[in-house]
Protein backbone atom coordinates (compact mmCIF):
# COMPACT_ATOMS: atom_id res chain seq x y z
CA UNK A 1 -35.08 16.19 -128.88
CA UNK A 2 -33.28 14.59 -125.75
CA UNK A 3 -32.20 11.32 -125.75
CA UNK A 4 -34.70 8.32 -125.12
CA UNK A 5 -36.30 4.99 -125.99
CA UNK A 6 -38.59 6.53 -128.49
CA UNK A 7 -36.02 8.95 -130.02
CA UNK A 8 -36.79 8.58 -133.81
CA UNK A 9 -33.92 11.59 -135.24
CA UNK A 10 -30.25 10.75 -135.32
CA UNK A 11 -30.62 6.93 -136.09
CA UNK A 12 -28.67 4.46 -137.28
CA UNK A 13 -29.17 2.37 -140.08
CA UNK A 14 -28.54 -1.87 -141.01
CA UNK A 15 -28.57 -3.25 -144.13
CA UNK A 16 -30.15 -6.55 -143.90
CA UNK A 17 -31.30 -8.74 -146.10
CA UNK A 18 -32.01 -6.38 -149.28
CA UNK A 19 -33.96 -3.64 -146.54
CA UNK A 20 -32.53 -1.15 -144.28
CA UNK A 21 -33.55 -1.53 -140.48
CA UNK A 22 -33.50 1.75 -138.83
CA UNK A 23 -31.88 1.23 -135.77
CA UNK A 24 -32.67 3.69 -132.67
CA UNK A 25 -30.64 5.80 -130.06
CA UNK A 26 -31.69 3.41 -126.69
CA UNK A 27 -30.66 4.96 -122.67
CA UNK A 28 -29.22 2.47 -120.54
CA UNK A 29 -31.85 1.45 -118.30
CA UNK A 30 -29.07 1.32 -115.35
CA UNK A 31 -25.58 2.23 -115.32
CA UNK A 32 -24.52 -1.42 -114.56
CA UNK A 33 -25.30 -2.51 -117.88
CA UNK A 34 -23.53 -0.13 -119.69
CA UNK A 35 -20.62 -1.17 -116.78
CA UNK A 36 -20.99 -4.76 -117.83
CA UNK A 37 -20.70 -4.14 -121.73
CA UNK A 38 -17.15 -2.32 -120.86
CA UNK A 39 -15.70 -4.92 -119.25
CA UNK A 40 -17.03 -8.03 -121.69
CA UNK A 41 -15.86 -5.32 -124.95
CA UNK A 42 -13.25 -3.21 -124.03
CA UNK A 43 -12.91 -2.68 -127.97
CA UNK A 44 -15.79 -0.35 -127.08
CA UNK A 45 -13.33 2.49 -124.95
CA UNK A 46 -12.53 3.71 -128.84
CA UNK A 47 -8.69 2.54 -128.62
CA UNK A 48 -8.85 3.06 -132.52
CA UNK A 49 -9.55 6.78 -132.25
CA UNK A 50 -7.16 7.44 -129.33
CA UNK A 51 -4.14 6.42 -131.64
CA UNK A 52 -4.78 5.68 -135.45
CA UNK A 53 -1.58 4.69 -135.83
CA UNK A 54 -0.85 1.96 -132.57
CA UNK A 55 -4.82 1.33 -131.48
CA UNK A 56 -4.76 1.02 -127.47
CA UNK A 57 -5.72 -2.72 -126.65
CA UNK A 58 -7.32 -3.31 -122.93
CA UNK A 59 -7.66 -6.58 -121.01
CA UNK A 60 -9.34 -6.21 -117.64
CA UNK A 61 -7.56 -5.88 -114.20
CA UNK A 62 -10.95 -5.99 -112.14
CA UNK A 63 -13.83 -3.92 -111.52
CA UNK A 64 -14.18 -2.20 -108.30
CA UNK A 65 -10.60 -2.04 -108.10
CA UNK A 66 -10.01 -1.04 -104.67
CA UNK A 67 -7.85 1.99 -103.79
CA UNK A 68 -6.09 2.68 -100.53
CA UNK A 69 -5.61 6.24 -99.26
CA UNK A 70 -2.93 6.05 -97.11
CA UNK A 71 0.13 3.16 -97.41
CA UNK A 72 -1.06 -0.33 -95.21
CA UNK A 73 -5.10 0.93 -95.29
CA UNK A 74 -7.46 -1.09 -97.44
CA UNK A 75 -9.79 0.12 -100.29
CA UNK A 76 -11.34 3.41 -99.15
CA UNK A 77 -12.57 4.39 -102.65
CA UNK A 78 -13.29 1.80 -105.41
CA UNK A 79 -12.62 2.25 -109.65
CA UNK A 80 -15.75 1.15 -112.03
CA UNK A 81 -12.96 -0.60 -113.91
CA UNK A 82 -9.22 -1.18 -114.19
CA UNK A 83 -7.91 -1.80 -117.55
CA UNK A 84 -4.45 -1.85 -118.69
CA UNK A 85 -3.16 -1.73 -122.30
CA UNK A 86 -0.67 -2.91 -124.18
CA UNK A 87 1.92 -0.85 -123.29
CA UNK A 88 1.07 -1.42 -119.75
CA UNK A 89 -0.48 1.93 -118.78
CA UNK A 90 -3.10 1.40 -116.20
CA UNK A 91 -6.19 3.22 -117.16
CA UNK A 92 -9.17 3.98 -114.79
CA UNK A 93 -12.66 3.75 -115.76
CA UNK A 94 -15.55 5.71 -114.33
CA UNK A 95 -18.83 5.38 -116.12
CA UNK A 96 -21.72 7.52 -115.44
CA UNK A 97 -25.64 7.82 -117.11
CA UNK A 98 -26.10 10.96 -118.60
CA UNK A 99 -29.05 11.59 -116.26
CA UNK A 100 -26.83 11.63 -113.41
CA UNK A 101 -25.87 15.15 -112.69
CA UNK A 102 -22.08 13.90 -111.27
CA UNK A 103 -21.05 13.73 -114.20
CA UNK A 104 -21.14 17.16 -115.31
CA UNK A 105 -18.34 17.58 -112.23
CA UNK A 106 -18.08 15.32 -109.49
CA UNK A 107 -16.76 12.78 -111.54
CA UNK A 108 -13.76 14.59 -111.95
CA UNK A 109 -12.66 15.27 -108.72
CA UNK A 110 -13.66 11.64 -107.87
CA UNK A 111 -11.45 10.59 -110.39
CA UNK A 112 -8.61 12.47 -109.45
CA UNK A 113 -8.71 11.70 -106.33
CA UNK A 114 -8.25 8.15 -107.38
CA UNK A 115 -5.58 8.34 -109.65
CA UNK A 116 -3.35 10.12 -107.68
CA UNK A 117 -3.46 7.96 -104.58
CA UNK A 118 -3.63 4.82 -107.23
CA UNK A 119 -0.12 6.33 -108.39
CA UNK A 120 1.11 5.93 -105.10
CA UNK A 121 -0.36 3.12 -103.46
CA UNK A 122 -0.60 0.35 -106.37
CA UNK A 123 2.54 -1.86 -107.26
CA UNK A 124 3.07 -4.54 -109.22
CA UNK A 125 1.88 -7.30 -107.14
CA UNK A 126 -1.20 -5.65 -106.31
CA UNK A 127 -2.28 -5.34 -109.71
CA UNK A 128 -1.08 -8.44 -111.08
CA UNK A 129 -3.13 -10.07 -108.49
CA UNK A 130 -6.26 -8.31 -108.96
CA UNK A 131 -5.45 -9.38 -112.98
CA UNK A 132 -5.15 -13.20 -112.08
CA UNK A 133 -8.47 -13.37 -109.75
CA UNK A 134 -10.41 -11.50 -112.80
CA UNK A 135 -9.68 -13.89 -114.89
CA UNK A 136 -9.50 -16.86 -113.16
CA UNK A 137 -12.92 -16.02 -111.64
CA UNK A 138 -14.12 -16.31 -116.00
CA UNK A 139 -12.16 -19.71 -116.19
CA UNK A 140 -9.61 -18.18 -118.14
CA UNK A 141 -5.81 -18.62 -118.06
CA UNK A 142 -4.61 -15.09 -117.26
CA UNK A 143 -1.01 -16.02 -118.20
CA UNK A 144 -2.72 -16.79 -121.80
CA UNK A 145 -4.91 -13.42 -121.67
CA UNK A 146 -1.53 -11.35 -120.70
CA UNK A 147 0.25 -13.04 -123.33
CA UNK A 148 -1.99 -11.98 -126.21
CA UNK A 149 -2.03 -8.48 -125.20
CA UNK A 150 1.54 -8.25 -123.90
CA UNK A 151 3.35 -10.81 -126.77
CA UNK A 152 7.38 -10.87 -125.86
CA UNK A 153 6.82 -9.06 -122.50
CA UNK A 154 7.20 -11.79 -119.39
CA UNK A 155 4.50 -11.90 -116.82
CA UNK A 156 6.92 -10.10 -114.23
CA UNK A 157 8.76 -7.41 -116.98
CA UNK A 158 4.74 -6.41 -118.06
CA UNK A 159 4.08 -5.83 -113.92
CA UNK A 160 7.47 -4.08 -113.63
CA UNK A 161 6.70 -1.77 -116.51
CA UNK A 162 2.88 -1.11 -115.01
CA UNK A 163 4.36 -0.13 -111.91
CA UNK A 164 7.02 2.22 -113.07
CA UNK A 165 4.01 3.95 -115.57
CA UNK A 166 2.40 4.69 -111.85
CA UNK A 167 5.56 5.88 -110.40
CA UNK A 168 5.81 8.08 -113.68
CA UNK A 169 2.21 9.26 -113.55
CA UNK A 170 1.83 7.57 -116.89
CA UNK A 171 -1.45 6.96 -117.04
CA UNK A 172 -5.00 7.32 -118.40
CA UNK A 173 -8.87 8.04 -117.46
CA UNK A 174 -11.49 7.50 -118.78
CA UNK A 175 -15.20 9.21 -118.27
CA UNK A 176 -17.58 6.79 -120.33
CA UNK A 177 -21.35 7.56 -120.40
CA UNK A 178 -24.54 7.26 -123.05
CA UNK A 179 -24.07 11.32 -123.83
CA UNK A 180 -21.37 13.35 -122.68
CA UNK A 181 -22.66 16.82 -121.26
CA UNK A 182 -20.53 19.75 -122.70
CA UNK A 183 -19.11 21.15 -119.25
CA UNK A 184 -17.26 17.64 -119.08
CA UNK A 185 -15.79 18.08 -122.80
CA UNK A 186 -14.43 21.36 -122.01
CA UNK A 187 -13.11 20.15 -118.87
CA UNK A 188 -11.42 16.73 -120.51
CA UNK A 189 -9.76 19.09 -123.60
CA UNK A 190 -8.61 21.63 -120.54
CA UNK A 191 -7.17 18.43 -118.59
CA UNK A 192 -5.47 16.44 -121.31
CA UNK A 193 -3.50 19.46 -123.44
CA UNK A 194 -2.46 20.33 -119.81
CA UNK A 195 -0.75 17.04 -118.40
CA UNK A 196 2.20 15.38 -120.59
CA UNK A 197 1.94 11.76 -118.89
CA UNK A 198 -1.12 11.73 -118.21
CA UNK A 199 -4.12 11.27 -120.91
CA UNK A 200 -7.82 11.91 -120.13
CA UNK A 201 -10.52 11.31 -122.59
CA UNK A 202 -14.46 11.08 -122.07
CA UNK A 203 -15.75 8.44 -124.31
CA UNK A 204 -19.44 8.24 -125.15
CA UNK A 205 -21.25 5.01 -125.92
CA UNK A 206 -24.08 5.67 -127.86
CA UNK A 207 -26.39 2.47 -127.58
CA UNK A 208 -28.89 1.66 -130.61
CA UNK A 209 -31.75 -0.84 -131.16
CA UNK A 210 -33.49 -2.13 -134.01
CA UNK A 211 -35.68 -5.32 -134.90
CA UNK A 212 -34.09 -7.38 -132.23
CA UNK A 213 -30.52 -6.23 -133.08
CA UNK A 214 -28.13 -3.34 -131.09
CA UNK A 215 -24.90 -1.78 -131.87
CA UNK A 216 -23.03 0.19 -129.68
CA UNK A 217 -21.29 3.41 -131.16
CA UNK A 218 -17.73 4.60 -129.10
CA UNK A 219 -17.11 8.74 -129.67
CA UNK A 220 -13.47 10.35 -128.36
CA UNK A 221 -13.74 13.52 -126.89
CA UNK A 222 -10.51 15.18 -125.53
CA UNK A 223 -7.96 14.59 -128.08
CA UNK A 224 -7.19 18.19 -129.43
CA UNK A 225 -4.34 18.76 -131.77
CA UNK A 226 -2.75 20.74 -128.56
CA UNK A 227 -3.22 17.51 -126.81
CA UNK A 228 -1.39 15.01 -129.15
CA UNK A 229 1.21 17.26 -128.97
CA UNK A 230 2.10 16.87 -125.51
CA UNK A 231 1.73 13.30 -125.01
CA UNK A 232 4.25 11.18 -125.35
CA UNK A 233 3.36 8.75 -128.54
CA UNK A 234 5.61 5.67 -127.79
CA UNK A 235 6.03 4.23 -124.24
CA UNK A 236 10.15 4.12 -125.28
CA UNK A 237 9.31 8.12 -126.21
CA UNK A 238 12.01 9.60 -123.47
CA UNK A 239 12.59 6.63 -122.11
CA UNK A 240 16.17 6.24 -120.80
CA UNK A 241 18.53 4.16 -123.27
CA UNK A 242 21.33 3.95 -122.01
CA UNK A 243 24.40 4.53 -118.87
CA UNK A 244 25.47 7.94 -119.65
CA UNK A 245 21.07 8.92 -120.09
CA UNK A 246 20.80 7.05 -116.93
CA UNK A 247 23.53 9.31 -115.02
CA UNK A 248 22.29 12.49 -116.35
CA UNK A 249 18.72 11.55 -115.42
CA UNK A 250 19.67 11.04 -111.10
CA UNK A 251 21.52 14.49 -111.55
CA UNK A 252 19.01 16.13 -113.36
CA UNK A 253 16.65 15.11 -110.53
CA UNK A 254 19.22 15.86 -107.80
CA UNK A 255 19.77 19.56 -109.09
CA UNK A 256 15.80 19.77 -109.51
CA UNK A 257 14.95 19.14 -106.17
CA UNK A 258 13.33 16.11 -107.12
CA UNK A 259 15.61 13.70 -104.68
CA UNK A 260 17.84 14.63 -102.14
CA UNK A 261 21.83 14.27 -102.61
CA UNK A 262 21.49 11.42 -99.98
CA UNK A 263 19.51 9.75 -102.47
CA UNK A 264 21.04 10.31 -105.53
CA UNK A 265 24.52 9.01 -103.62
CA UNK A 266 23.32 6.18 -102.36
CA UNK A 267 21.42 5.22 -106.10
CA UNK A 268 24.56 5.25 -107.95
CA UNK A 269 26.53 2.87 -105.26
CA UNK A 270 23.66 0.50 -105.21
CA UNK A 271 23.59 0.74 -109.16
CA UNK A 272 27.92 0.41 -109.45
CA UNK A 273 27.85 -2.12 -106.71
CA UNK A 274 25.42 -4.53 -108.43
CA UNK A 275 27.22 -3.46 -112.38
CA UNK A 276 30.69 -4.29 -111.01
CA UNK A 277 29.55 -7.68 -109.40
CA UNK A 278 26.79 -9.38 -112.04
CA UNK A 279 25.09 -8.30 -114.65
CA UNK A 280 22.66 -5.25 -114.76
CA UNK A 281 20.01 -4.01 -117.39
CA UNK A 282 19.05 -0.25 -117.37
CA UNK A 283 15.12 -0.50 -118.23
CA UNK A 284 14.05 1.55 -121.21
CA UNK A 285 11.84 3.94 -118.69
CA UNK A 286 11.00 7.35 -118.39
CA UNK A 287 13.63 7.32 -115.01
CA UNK A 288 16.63 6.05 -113.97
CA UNK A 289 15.63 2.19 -113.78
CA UNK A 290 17.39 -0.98 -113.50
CA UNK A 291 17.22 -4.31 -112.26
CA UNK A 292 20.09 -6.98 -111.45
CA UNK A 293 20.27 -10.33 -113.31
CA UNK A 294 21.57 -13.26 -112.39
CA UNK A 295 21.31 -16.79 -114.52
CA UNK A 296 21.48 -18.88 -111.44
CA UNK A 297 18.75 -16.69 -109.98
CA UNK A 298 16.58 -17.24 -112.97
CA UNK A 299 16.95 -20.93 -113.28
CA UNK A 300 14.42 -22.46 -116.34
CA UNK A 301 12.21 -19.83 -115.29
CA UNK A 302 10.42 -18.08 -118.24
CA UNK A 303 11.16 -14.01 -118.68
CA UNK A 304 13.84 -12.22 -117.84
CA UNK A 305 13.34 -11.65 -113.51
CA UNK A 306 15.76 -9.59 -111.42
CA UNK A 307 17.15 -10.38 -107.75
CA UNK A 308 15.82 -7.06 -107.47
CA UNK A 309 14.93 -3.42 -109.36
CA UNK A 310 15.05 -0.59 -108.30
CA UNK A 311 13.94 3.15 -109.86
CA UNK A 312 15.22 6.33 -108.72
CA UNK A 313 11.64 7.80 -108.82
CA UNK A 314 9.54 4.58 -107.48
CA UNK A 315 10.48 1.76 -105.60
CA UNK A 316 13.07 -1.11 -104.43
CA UNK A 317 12.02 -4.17 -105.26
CA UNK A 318 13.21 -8.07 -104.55
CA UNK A 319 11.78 -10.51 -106.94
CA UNK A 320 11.66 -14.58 -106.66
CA UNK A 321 11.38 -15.44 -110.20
CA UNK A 322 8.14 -15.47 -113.10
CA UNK A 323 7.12 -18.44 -111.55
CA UNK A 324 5.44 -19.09 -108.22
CA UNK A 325 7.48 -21.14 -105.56
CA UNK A 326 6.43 -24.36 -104.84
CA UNK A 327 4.83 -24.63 -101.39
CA UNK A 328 6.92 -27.96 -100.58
CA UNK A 329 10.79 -28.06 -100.71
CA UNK A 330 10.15 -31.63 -102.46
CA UNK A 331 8.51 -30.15 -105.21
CA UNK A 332 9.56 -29.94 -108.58
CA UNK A 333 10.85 -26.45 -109.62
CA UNK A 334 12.11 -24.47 -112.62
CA UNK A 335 14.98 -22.91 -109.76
CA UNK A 336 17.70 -25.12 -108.20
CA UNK A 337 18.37 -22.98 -105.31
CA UNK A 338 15.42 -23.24 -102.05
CA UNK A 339 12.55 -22.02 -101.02
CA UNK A 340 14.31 -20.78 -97.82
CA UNK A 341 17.08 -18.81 -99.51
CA UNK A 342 14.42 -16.78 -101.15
CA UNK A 343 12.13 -16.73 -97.43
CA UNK A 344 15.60 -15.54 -95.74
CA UNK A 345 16.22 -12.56 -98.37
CA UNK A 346 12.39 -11.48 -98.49
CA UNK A 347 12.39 -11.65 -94.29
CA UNK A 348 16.25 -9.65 -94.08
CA UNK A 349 14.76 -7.27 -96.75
CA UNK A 350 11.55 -6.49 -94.58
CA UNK A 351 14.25 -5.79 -91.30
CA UNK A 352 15.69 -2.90 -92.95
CA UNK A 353 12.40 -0.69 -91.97
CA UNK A 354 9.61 -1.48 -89.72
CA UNK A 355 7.04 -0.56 -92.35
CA UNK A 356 8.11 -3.11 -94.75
CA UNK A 357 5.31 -5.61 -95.03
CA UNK A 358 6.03 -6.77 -98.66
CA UNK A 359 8.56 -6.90 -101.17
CA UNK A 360 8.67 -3.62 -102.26
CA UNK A 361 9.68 -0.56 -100.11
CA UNK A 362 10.17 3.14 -100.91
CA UNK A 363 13.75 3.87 -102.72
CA UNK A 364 14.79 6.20 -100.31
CA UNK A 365 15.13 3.35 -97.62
CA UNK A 366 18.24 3.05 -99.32
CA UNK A 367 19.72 6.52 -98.12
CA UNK A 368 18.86 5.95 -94.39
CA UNK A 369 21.50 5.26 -91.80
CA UNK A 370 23.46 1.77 -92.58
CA UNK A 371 20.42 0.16 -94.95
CA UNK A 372 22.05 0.50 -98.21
CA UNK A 373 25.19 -1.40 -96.75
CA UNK A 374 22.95 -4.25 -95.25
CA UNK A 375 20.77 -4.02 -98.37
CA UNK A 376 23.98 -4.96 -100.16
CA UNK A 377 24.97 -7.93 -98.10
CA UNK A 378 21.46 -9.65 -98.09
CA UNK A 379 21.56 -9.78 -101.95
CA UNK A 380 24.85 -10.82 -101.95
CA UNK A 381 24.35 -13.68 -99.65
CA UNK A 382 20.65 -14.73 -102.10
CA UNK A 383 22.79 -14.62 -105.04
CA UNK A 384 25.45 -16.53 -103.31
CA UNK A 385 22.91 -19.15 -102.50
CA UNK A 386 21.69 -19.30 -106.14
CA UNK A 387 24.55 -19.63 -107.69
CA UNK A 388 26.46 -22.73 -104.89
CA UNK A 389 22.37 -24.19 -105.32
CA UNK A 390 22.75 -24.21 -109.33
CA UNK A 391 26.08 -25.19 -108.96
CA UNK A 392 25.72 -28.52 -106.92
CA UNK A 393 22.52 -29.66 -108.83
CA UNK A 394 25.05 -29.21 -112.64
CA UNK A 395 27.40 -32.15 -110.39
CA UNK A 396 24.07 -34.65 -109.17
C-alpha cells in the first residue's frame, strides 16, 4: 500500500496510560512543513545514526541560504537549509515530498551544483553573518547558541575552521523527504563510498499521527561499510600537526600540480617572515594553515584572533579581533590600539588587487608581482600600531 493519511499497515505504536495508541504513517500536506520541523529539530537529520560514536549536533545558519555563482554576484540559487555541526562542517539541506518526481534525480544535480560553488564562494564572514541574523531574528543570543554547540572554540576560530572545511571540500548533504525513492538510495551509497571529504546521506522523516499526538521517525540511508571507510572520522583525522607536516604538505601540493612553485615560494616567506617576527600557530587542518598572533593585537578580546591567516589551499585573511569595533573612537573597547589602525590595514589590504572588496582575498594574490612584499609591510605597520597603542595605554 503507498503511503497516505489513511495508511493503516506499518504503524507505530504509544503506550499511554495502560492502552496502546496506534499511531499512523501521515504525508506532509506541503513540503514547507516538513521544512519548518528541520529547522525548529535538527535532532531530526539522524546525527545519532551518522556517527554512533560522536552524534553530529546542528544549529541553524539560515534557510534559503543564498549562493552566488560567480565571485561579487548575489544569490543565484538558494539552500532549503544551512546547518553546521559541531565540528564546523557546513551541511546543505534539500528537502523534497516524495510525490515530487525531482527527487528521484534533479535533486542531485541541484545539489551539486550548490555545493560546489558554496565551496568556493562562502567564507567565514558570510556565514557567520547569515548565523547571527537567524538567530537574532528568534530573539536568541547567537554567541550563546554557538557556544553550546561549539564549547572551547571562539566565535572567530569556529568561522575560521568552517571556512577552511569549504576550502577542503569537507562537507555534507543532505536529501530529506517523507519516503526516499530507491533510485536516490542507490545514487547516495554510489556518491558517499566515492568522495573521502565529502559525506552525502538521504534521510527520511517518516511522520506519524495518533489520538492527537505525532512522532516523527529519522532513517539514514547512504552509510555503507565502504563508505565509513573512506571518510575521515575525526575533523583532526589528517589534519596537519605540526612544522615539518606543514612543509611536506606545500611540497606535496607543489609536486602535485596542485599550486604553482610561485605559490608555494611565496607561502613559505610569508609563513618564515611572520614565525621569525611574532608568534605563529599552524592550525590543526587538513592543509597547510596558519594564522599570526599577536597579544597586543588581541587586547581583552575573548578567543584566540590572528592579524591574519592564511591557507595554502583557501584564502588570506586579515582579522580585527572576536569582538566587533566600536563605531565611535570614544567608545569603550576590549583593544587599546584604534579604530583607524585597523580601517588603514583593511583599506592597504584591499589595494593589493582591484577585486578585493572584503577582507579575504584568494592566496595566490600573494605570488603576484610585488604584493607579498607590500602584504608584509601593511601588517607590519598594524602590528606596530597595536603594540605602541597597548603600550602607551600600560603608562596612562
Amino acid at each position: 500500500m503507498g503511503r497516505g493519511v489513511n495508511k493503516m499497515d506499518g504503524g507505530i505504536y504509544l503506550e499511554q496510560d495502560g492502552k496502546l495508541v496506534e499511531m499512523t504513517e501521515h504525508t506532509y500536506p506541503k513540503e514547507d512543513v516538513l521544512q519548518e520541523r528541520l529547522a525548529e529539530f535538527p535532532r531530526l537529520l539522524a546525527g545519532d545514526q551518522m556517527n554512533p560514536n560522536d552524534p553530529r549536533r546542528w544549529v541553524l545558519i539560515a534557510r534559503e541560504a543564498g549562493i552566488p555563482d560567480h565571485k561579487d554576484s548575489g544569490g543565484r540559487w538558494s539552500a532549503d537549509h544551512l546547518f553546521i555541526d559541531q565540528d564546523a562542517i557546513p551541511t546543505l539541506v534539500e528537502v523534497k515530498r516524495s510525490s515530487d518526481s525531482r527527487i528521484r534525480r534533479e535533486v542531485v544535480g541541484q545539489a551539486l551544483d550548490y555545493i560546489s560553488h558554496a565551496c568556493i564562494h562562502w567564507d567565514a564572514e558570510t556565514l557567520k553573518t547569515h548565523f547571527a541574523q537567524t538567530w537574532t531574528d528568534r530573539g536568541v543570543d547567537p554567541e550563546k547558541v554557538l557556544d553550546e554547540l561549539a564549547g572551547d572554540d571562539s566565535t572567530n576560530q569556529f568561522w575560521e575552521r568552517a571556512q577552511a572545511n569549504l576550502r577542503s571540500k569537507r562537507v555534507r548533504i543532505l536529501f530529506v523527504a517523507d519516503q526516499i525513492p530507491s533510485e536516490l538510495k542507490r545514487v547516495v551509497e554510489f556518491l558517499n563510498e566515492g568522495f573521502s571529504d565529502v559525506e552525502v546521506f538521504a534521510i527520511e522523516v517518516a511522520q506519524y499521527k495518533g489520538e492527537g499526538a505525532k512522532a516523527f521517525v529519522p532513517r539514514l540511508y547512504g552509510q555503507t561499510e565502504e563508505a565509513r571507510g573512506t571518510k575521515k572520522t575525526s575533523r583532526y583525522d589528517g589534519a596537519i600537526k605540526n612544522e615539518d607536516e606543514f612543509y611536506a604538505d606545500i611540497e606535496a601540493k607543489q609536486k602535485q600540480g596542485e599550486i604553482s612553485s610561485e605559490l608555494a615560494d611565496a607561502y613559505r616567506d610569508l609563513y618564515e617572515f611572520a614565525d621569525g617576527k611574532w608568534d605563529v600557530k599552524i592550525n590543526r587542518a587538513q592543509n597547510a594553515s596558519f594564522k599570526l598572533l599577536v597579544d597586543e593585537h588581541q587586547g581583552n578580546a575573548s578567543g584566540n584572533p590572528g592579524v591574519f591567516s592564511a591557507n595554502i589551499n583557501g584564502d588570506l585573511q586579515i582579522w580585527p579581533a572576536s569582538s566587533p569595533l566600536p563605531d565611535d573612537e570614544d567608545e569603550p573597547s576590549e583593544v587599546a590600539w584604534p579604530r583607524k589602525a585597523y580601517e588603514q590595514y583593511l583599506e592597504a589590504f584591499r589595494n593589493l588587487e582591484e577585486d578585493i572588496d572584503g577582507s579575504t582575498a584568494p592566496i595566490e594574490i600573494i605570488a603576484i608581482d610585488t604584493n607579498l612584499q607590500q602584504f608584509k609591510t601593511i601588517c607590519e605597520t598594524f602590528v606596530n600600531q597595536c603594540k605602541e597603542a597597548a603600550h602607551a595605554n600600560e603608562g596612562t
